[in-house]
Protein backbone atom coordinates (compact mmCIF):
# COMPACT_ATOMS: atom_id res chain seq x y z
CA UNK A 1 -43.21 -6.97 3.12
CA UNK A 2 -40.19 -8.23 5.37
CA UNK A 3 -41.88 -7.07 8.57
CA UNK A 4 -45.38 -8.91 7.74
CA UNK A 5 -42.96 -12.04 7.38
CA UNK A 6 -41.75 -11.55 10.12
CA UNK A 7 -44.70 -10.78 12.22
CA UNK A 8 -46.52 -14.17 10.82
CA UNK A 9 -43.28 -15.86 11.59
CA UNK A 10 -43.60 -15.04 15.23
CA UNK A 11 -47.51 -16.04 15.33
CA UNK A 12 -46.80 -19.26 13.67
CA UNK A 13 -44.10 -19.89 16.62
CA UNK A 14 -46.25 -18.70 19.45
CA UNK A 15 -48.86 -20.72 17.96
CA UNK A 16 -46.40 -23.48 17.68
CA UNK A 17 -45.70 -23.41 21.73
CA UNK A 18 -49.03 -22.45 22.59
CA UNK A 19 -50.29 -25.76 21.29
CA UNK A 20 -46.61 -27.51 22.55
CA UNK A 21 -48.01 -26.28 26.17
CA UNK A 22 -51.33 -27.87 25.59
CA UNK A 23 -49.82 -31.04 24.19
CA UNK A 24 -48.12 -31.34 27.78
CA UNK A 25 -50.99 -30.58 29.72
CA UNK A 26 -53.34 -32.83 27.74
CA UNK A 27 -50.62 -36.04 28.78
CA UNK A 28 -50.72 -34.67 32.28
CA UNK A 29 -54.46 -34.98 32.60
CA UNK A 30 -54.24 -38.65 30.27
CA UNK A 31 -51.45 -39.65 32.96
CA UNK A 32 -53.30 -38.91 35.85
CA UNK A 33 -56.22 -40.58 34.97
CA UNK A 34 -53.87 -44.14 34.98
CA UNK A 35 -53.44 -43.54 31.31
CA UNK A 36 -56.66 -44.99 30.68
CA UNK A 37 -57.45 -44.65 26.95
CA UNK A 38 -60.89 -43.35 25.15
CA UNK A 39 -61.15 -39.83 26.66
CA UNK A 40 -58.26 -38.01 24.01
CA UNK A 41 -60.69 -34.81 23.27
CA UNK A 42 -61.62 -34.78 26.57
CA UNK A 43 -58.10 -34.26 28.07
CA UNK A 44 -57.34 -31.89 25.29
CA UNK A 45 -60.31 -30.01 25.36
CA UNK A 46 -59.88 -29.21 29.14
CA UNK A 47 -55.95 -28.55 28.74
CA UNK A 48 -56.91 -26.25 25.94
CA UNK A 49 -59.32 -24.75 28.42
CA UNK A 50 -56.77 -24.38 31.09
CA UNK A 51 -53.53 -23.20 29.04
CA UNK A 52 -56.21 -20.67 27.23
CA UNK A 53 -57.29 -19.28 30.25
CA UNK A 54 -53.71 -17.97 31.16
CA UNK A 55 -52.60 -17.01 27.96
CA UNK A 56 -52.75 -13.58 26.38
CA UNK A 57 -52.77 -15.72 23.19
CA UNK A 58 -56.18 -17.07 23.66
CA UNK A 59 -57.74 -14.58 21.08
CA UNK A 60 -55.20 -16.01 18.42
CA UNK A 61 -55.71 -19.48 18.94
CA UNK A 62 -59.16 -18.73 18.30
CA UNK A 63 -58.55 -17.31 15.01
CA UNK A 64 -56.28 -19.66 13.75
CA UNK A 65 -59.55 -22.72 14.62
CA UNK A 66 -61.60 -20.82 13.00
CA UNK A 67 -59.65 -20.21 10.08
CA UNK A 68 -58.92 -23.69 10.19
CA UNK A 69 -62.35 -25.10 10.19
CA UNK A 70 -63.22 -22.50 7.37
CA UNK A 71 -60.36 -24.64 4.86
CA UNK A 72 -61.71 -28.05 6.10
């Protein structure tokens, strides 16, 4: 039982700085627009795209939205 903890421990972080690295790229794209409000999904939506696209976590992230959309 200790090493499923652990294991979902270590998803929840990597899901934790996944998101932290979308977060930042999201404000990138929002501050080089001129910070012009209105298009929120649309910066996160293409950071998510971006940071995805690198990351060897993409199939996780999708797992946890769907999972997520399945409780709302």
């Amino acid at each position: 039982m200790e090493g499923i903890t652990t294991t979902r421990e270590r998803q929840k972080l990597m899901m934790e700085l996944l998101e932290r690295k979308i977060r930042l790229r999201a404000r990138q794209l929002y501050d080089e627009r001129g910070q012009v409000e209105g298009r929120e999904l649309e910066d996160w939506v293409k950071a998510e795209s971006e940071v995805l696209q690198s990351s060897i976590l993409a199939p996780l992230w999708a797992t946890r939205q769907e999972l997520e959309l399945v409780e709302v």
